[in-house]
Structure formats: structure tokens, C-alpha cells
PDB file of N, CA and C in Angstrom:
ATOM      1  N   UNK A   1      19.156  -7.556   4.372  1.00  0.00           N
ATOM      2  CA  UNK A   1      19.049  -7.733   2.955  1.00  0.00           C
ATOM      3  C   UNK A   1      20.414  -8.159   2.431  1.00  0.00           C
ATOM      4  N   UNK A   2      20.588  -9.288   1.652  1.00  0.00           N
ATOM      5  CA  UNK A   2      21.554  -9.546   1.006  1.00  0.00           C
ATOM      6  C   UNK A   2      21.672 -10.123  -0.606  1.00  0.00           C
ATOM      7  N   UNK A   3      22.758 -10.014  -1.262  1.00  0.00           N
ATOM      8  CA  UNK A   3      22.450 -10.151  -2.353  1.00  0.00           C
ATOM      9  C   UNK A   3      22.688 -11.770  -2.638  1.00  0.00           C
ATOM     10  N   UNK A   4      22.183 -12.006  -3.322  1.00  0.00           N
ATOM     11  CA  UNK A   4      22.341 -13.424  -4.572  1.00  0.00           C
ATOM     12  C   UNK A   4      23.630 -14.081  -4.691  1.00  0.00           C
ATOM     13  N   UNK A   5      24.069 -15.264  -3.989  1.00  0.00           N
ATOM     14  CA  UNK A   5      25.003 -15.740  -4.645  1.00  0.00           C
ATOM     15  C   UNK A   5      25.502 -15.895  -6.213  1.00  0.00           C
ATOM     16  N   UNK A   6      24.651 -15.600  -6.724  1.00  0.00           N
ATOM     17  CA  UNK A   6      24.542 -15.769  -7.946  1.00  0.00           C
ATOM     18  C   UNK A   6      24.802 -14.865  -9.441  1.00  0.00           C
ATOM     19  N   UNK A   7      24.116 -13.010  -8.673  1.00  0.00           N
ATOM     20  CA  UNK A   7      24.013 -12.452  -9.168  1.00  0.00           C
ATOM     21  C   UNK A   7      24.313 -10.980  -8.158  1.00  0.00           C
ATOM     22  N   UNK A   8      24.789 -10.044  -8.574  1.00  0.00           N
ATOM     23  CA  UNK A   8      24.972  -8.623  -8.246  1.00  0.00           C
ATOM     24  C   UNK A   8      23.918  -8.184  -7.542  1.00  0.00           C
ATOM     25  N   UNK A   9      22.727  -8.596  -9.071  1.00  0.00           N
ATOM     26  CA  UNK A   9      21.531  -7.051  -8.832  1.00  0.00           C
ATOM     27  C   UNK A   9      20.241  -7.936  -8.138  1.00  0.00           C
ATOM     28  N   UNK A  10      20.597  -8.870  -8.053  1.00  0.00           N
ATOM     29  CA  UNK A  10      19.666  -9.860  -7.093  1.00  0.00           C
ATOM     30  C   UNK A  10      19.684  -9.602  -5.677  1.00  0.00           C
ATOM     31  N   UNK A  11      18.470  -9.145  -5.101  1.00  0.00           N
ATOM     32  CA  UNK A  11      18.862  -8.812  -3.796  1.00  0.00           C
ATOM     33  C   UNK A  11      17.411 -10.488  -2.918  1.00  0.00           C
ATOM     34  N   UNK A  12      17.767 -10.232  -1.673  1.00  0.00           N
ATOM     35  CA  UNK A  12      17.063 -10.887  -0.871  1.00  0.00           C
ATOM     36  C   UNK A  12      16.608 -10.041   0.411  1.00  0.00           C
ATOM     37  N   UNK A  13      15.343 -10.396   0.854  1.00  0.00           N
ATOM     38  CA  UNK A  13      15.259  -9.963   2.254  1.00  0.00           C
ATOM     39  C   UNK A  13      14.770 -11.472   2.848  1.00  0.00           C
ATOM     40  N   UNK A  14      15.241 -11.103   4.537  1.00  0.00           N
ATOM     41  CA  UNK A  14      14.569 -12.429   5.430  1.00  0.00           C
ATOM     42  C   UNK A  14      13.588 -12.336   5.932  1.00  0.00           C
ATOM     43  N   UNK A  15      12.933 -12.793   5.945  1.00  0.00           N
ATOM     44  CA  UNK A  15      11.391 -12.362   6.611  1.00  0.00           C
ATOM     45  C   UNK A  15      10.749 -13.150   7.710  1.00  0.00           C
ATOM     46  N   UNK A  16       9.999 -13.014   8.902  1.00  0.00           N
ATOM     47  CA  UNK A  16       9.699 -13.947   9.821  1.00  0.00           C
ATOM     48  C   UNK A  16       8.607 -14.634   9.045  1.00  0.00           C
ATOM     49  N   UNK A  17       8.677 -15.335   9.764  1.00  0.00           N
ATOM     50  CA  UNK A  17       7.485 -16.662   9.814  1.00  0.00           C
ATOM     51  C   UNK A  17       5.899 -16.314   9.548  1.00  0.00           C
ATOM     52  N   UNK A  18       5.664 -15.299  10.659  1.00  0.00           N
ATOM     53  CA  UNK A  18       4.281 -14.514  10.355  1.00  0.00           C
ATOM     54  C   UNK A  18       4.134 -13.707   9.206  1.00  0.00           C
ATOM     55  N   UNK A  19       5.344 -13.000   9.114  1.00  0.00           N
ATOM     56  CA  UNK A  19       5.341 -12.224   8.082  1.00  0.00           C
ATOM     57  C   UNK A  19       4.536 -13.028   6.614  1.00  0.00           C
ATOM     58  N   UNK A  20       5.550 -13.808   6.266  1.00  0.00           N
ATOM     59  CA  UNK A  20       5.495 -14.591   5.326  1.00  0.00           C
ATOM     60  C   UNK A  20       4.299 -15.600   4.971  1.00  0.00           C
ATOM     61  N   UNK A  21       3.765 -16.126   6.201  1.00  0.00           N
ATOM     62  CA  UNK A  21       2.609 -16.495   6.229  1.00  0.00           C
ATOM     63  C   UNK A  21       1.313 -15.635   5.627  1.00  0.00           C
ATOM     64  N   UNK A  22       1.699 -14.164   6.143  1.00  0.00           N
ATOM     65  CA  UNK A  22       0.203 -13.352   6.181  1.00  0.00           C
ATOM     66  C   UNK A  22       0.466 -13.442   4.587  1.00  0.00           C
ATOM     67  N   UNK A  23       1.914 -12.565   4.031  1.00  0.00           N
ATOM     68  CA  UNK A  23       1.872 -12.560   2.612  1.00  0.00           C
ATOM     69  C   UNK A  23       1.286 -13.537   1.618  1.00  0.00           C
ATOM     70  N   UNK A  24       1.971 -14.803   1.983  1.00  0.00           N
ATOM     71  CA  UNK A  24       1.340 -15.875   1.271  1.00  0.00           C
ATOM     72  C   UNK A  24       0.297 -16.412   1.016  1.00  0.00           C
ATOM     73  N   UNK A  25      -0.872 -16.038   2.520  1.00  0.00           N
ATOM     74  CA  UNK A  25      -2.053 -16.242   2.319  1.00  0.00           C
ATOM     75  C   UNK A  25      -2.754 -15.290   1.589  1.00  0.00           C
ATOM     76  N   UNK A  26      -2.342 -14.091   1.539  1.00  0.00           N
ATOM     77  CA  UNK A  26      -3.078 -12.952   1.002  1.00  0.00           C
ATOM     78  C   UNK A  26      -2.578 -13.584  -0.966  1.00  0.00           C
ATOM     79  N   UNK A  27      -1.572 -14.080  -1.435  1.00  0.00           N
ATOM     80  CA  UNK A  27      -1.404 -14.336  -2.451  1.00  0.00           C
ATOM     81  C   UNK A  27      -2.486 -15.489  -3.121  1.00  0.00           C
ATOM     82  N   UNK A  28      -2.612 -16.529  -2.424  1.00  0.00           N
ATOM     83  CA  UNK A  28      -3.166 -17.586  -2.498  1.00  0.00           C
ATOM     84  C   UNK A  28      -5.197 -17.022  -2.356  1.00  0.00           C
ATOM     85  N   UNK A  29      -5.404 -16.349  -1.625  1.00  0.00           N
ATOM     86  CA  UNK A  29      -6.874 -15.439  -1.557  1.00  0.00           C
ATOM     87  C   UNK A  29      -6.314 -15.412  -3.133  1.00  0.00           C
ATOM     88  N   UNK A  30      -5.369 -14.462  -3.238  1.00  0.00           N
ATOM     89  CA  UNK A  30      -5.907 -13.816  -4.693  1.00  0.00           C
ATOM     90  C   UNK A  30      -5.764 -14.920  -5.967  1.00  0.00           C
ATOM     91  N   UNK A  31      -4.879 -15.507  -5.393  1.00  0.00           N
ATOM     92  CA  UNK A  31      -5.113 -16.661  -7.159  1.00  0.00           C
ATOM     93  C   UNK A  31      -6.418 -17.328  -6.743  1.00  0.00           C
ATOM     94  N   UNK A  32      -7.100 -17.290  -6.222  1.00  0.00           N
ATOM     95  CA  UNK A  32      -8.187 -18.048  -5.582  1.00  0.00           C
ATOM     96  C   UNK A  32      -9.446 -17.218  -6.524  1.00  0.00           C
ATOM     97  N   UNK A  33      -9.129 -15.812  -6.310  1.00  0.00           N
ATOM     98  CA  UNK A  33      -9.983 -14.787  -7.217  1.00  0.00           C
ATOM     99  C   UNK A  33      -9.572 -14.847  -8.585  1.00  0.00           C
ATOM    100  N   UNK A  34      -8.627 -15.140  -8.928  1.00  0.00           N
ATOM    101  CA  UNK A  34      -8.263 -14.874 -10.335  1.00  0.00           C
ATOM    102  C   UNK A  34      -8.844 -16.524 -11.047  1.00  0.00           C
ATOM    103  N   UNK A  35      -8.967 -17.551 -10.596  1.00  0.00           N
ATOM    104  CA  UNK A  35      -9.208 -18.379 -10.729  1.00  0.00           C
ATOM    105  C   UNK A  35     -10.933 -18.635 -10.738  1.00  0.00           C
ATOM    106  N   UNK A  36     -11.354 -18.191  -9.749  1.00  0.00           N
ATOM    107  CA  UNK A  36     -12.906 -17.563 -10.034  1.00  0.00           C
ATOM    108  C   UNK A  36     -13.384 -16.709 -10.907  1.00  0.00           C
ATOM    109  N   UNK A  37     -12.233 -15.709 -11.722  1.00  0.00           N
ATOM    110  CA  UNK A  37     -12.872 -15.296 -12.923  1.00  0.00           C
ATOM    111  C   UNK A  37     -12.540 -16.059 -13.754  1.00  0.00           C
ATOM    112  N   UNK A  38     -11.673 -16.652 -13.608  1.00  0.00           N
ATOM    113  CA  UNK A  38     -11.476 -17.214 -15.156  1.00  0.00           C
ATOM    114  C   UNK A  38     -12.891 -18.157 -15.548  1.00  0.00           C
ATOM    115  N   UNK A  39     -13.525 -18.980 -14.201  1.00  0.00           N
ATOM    116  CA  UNK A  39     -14.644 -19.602 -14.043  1.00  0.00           C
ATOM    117  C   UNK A  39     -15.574 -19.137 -14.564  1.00  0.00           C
ATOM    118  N   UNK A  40     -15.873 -17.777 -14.473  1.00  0.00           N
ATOM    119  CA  UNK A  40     -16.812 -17.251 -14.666  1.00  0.00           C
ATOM    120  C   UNK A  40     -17.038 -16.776 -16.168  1.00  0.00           C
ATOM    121  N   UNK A  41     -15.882 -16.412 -16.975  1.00  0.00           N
ATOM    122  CA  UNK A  41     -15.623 -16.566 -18.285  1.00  0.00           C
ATOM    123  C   UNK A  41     -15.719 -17.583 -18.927  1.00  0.00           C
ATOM    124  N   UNK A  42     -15.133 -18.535 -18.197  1.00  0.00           N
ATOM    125  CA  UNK A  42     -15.397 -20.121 -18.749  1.00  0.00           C
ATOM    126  C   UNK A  42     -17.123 -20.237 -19.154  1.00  0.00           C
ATOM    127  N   UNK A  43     -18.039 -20.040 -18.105  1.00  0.00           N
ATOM    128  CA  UNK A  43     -19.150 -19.958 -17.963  1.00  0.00           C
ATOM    129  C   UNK A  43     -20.440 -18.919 -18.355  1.00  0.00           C
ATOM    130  N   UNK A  44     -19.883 -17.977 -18.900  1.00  0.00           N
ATOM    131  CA  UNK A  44     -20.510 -17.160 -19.388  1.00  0.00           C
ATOM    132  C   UNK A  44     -21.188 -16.500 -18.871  1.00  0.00           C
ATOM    133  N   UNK A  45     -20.871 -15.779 -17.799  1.00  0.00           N
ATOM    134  CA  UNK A  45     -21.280 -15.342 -16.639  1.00  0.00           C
ATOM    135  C   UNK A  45     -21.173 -13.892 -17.026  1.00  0.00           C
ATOM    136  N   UNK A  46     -22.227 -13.059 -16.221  1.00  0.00           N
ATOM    137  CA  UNK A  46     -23.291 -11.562 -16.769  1.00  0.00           C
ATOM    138  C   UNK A  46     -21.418 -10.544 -16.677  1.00  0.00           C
ATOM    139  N   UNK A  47     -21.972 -10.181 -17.172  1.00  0.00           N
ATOM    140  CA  UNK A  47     -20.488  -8.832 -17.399  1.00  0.00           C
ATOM    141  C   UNK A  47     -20.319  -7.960 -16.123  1.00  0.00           C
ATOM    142  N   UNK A  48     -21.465  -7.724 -15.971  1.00  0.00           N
ATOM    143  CA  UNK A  48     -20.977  -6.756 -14.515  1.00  0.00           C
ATOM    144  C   UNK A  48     -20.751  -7.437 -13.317  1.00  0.00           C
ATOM    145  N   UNK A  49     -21.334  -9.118 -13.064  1.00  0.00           N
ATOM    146  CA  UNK A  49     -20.723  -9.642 -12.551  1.00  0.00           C
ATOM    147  C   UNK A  49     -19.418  -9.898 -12.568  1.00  0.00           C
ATOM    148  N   UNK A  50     -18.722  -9.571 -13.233  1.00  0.00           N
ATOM    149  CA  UNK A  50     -16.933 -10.328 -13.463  1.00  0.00           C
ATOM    150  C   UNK A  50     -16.704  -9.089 -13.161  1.00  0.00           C
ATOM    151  N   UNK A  51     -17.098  -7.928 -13.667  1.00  0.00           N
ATOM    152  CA  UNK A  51     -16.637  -6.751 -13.467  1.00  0.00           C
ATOM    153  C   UNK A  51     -16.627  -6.442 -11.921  1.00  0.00           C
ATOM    154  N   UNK A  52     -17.543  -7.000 -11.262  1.00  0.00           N
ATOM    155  CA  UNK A  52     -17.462  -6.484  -9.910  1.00  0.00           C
ATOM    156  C   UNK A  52     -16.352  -7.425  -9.504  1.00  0.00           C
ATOM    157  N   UNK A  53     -16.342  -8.745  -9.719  1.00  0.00           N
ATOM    158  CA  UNK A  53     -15.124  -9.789  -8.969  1.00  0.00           C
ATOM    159  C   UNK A  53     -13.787  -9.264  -9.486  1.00  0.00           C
ATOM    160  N   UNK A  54     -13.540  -8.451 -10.605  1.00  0.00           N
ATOM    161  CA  UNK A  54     -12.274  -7.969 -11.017  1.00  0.00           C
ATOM    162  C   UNK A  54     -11.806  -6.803 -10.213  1.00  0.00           C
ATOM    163  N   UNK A  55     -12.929  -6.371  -9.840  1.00  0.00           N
ATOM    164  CA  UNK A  55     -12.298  -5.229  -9.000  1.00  0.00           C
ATOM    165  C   UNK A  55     -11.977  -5.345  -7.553  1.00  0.00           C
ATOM    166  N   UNK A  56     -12.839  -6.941  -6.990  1.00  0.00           N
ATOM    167  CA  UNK A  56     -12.377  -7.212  -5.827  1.00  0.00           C
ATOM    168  C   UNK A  56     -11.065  -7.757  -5.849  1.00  0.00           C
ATOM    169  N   UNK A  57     -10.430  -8.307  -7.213  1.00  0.00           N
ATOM    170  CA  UNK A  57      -9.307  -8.819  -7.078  1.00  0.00           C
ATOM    171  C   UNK A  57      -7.972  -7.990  -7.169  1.00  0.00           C
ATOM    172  N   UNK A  58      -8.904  -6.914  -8.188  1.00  0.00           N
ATOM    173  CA  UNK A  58      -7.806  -5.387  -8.446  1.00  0.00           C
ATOM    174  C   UNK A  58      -7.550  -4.817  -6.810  1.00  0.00           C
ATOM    175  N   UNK A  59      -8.587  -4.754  -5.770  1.00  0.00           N
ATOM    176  CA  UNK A  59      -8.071  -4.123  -4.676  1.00  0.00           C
ATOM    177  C   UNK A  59      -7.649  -5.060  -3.286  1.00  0.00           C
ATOM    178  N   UNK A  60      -7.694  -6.692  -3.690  1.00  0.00           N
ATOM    179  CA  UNK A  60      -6.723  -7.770  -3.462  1.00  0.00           C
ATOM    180  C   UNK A  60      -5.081  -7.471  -3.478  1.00  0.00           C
ATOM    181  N   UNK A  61      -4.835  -6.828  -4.837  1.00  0.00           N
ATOM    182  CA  UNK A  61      -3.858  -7.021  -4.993  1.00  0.00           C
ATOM    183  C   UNK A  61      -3.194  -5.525  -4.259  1.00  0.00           C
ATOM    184  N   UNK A  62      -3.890  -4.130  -4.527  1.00  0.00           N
ATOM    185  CA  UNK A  62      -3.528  -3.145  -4.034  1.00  0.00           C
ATOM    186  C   UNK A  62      -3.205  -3.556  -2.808  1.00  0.00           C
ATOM    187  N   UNK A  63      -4.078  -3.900  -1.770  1.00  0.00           N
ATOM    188  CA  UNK A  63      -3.784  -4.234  -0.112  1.00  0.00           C
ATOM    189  C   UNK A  63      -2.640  -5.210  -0.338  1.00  0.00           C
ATOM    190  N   UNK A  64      -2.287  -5.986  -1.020  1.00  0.00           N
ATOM    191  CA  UNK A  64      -0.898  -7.080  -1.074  1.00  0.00           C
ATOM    192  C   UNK A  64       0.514  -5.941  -1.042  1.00  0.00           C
ATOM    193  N   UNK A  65       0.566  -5.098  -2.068  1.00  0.00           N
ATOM    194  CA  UNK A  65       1.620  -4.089  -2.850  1.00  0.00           C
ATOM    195  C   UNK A  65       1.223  -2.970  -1.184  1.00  0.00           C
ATOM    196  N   UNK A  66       0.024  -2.507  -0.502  1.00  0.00           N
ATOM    197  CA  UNK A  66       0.532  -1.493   0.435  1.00  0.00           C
ATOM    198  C   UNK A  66       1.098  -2.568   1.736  1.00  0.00           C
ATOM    199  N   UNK A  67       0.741  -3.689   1.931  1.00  0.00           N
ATOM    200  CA  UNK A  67       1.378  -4.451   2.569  1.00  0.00           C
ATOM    201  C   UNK A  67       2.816  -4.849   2.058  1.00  0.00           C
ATOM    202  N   UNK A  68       3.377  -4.950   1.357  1.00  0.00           N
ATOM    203  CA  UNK A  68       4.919  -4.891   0.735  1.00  0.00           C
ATOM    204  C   UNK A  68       5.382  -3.546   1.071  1.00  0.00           C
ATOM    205  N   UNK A  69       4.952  -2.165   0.024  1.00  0.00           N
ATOM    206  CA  UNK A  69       5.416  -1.550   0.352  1.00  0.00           C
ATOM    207  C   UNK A  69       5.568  -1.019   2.126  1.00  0.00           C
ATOM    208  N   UNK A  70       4.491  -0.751   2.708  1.00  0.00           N
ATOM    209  CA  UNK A  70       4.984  -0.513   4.411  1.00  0.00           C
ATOM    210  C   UNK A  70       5.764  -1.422   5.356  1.00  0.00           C
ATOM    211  N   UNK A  71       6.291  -2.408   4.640  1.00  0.00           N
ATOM    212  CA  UNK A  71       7.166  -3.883   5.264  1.00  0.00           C
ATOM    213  C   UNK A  71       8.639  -3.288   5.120  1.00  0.00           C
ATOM    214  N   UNK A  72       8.584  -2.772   3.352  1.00  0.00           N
ATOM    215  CA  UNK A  72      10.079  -2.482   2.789  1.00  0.00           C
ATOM    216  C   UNK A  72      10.373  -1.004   3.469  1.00  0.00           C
ATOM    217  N   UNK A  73       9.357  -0.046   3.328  1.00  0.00           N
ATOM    218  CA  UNK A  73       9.630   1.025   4.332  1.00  0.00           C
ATOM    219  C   UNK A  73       9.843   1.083   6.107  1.00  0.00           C
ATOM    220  N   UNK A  74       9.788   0.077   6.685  1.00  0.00           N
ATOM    221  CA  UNK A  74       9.796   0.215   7.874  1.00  0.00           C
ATOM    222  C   UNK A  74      11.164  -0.940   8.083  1.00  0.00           C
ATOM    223  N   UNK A  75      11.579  -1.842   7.182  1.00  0.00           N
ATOM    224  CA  UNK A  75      12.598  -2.458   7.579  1.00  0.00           C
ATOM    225  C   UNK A  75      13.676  -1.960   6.143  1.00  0.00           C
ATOM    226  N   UNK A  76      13.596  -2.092   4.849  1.00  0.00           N
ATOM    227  CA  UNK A  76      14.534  -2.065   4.347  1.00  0.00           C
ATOM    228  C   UNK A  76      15.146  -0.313   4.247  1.00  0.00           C
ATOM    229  N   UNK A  77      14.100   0.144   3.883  1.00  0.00           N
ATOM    230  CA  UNK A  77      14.628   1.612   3.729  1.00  0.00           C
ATOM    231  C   UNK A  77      15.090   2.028   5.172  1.00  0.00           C
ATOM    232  N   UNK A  78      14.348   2.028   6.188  1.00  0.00           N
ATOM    233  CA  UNK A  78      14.989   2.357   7.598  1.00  0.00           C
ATOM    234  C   UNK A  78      16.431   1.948   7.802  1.00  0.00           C
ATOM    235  N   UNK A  79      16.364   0.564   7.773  1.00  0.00           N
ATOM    236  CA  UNK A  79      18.065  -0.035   7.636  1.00  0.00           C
ATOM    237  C   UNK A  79      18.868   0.572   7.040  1.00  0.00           C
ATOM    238  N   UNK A  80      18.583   0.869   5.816  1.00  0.00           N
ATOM    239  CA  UNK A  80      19.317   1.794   4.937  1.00  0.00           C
ATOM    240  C   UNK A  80      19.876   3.135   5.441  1.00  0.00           C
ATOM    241  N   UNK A  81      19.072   3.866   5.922  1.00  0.00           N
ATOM    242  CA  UNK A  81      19.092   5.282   6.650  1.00  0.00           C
ATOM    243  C   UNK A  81      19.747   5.036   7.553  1.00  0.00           C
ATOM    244  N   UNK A  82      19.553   4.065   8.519  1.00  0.00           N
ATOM    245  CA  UNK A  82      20.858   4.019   9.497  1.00  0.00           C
ATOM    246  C   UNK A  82      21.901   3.751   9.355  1.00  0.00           C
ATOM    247  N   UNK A  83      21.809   2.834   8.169  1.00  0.00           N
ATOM    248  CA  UNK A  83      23.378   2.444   8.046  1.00  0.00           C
ATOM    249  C   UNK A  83      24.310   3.587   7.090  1.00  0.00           C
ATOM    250  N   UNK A  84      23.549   4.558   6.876  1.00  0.00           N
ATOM    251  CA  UNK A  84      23.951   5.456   5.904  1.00  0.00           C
ATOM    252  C   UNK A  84      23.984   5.265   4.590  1.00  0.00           C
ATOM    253  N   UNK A  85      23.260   4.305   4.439  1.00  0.00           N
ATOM    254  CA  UNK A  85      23.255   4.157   2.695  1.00  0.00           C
ATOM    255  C   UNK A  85      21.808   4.825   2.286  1.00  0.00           C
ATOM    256  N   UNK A  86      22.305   6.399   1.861  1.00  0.00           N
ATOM    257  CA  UNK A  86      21.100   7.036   1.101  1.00  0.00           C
ATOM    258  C   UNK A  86      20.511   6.512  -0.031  1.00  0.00           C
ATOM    259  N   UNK A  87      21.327   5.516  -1.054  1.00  0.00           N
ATOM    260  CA  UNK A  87      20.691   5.217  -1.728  1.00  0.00           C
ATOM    261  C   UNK A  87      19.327   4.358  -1.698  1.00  0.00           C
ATOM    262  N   UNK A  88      19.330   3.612  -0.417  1.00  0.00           N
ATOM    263  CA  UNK A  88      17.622   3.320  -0.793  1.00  0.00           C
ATOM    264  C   UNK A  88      17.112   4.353  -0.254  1.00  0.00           C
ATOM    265  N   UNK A  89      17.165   5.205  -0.286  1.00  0.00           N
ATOM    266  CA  UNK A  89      15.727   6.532  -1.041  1.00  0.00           C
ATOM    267  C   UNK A  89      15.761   6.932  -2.255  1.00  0.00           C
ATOM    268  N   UNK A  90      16.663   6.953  -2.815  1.00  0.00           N
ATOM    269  CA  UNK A  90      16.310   6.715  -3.903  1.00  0.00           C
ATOM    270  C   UNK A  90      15.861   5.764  -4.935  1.00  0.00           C
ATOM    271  N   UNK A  91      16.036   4.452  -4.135  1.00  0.00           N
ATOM    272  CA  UNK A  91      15.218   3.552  -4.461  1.00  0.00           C
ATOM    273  C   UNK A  91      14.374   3.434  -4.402  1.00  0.00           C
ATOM    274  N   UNK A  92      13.158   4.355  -3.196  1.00  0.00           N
ATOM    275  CA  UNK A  92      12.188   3.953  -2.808  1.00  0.00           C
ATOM    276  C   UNK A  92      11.141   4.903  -3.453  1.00  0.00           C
ATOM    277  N   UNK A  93      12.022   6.014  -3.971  1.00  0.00           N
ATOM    278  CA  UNK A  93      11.406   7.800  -4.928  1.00  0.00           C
ATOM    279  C   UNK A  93      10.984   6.893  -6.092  1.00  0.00           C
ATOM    280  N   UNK A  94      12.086   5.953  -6.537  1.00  0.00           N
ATOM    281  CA  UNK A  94      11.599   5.205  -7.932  1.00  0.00           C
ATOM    282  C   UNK A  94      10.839   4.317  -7.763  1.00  0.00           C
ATOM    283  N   UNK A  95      10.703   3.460  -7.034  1.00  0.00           N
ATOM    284  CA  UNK A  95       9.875   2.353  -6.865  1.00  0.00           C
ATOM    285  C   UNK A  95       8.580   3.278  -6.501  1.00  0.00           C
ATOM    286  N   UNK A  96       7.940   3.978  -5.866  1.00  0.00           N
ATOM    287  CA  UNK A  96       6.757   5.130  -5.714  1.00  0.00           C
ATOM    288  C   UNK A  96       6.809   5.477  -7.340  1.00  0.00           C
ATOM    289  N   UNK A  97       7.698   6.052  -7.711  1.00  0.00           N
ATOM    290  CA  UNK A  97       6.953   6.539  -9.086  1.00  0.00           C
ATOM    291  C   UNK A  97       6.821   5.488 -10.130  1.00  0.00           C
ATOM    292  N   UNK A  98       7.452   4.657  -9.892  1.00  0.00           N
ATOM    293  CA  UNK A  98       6.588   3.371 -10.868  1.00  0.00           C
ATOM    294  C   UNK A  98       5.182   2.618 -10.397  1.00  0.00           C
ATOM    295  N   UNK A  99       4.842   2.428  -8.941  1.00  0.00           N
ATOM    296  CA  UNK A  99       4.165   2.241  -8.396  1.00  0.00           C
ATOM    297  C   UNK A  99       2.667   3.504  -8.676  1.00  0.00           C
ATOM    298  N   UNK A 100       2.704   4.751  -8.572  1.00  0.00           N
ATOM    299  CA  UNK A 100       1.654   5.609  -8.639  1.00  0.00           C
ATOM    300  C   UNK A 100       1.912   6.584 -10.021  1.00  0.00           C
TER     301      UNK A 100
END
């Protein structure tokens, strides 16, 4: 992880190839869903229908965020712990309580 040429509080991570792939496709699924409701609004389509596609997209996005979070816990916070920088746990106490 490194920070931003640019900026302090800008951080970066590197990520492999697969990695980044799976993420991206899982992003692209979901604008794919969000784009199908909007269709369906466009169209005037039954309510509990959208309601059910909103919730496939609501737990789209959950599986995206537990796929982030178990990526950042197994490489960034670990790194952290070894290298002795406690503070990402406490990064990670806050990011959980904004998260749940």
C-alpha cells in the first residue's frame, strides 16, 4: 500500500490481475442490474417486480463490499500487523463500524 503522489490521505493498494478482474466483473454484473431497474421504471413495470431485482442488486453489492472487505483483511491489515503498524486496526474497528 502506498500513498498518492499527490496527496497524504490518498492511499493505494496493488492488486493482481485476477484479483482485479473478479472485482471488476462483479462491478459491471452490478451496473448491469442497476441499469435493468432503471428499465424497468422506465417501463412501468409491477412493484414487486423491481422490488425483487433491487434486492438482487442490494445483495450484488453486499458480496462486492465482503469481497473487499476479506481482500483488505488478509493483505492490508495483516501487512500492517507485521510490520507493526497497529494502526490499521484501528482502521479496520472503524471501517466495521461504518460498514455494520
Amino acid at each position: 500500500m502506498k500513498n498518492c503522489t499527490n496527496c497524504e490521505n490518498c492511499k493505494h493498494k496493488q492488486r493482481d490481475e485476477n484479483q482485479k478482474k473478479l472485482l471488476l466483473n462483479r462491478l459491471r454484473r452490478l451496473e448491469g442490474q442497476l441499469r435493468g431497474l432503471q428499465n424497468m421504471v422506465e417501463n412501468d413495470r409491477y412493484c414487486v417486480d423491481i422490488l425483487i431485482q433491487t434486492q438482487a442488486a442490494k445483495k450484488a453489492l453486499d458480496s462486492f463490499m465482503r469481497l473487499m472487505l476479506s481482500d483488505h483483511i488478509k493483505t492490508c491489515v495483516a501487512q500492517g500487523i507485521r510490520e507493526g503498524n497497529d494502526e490499521v486496526i484501528e482502521e479496520l474497528t472503524t471501517t466495521l463500524y461504518k460498514l455494520y
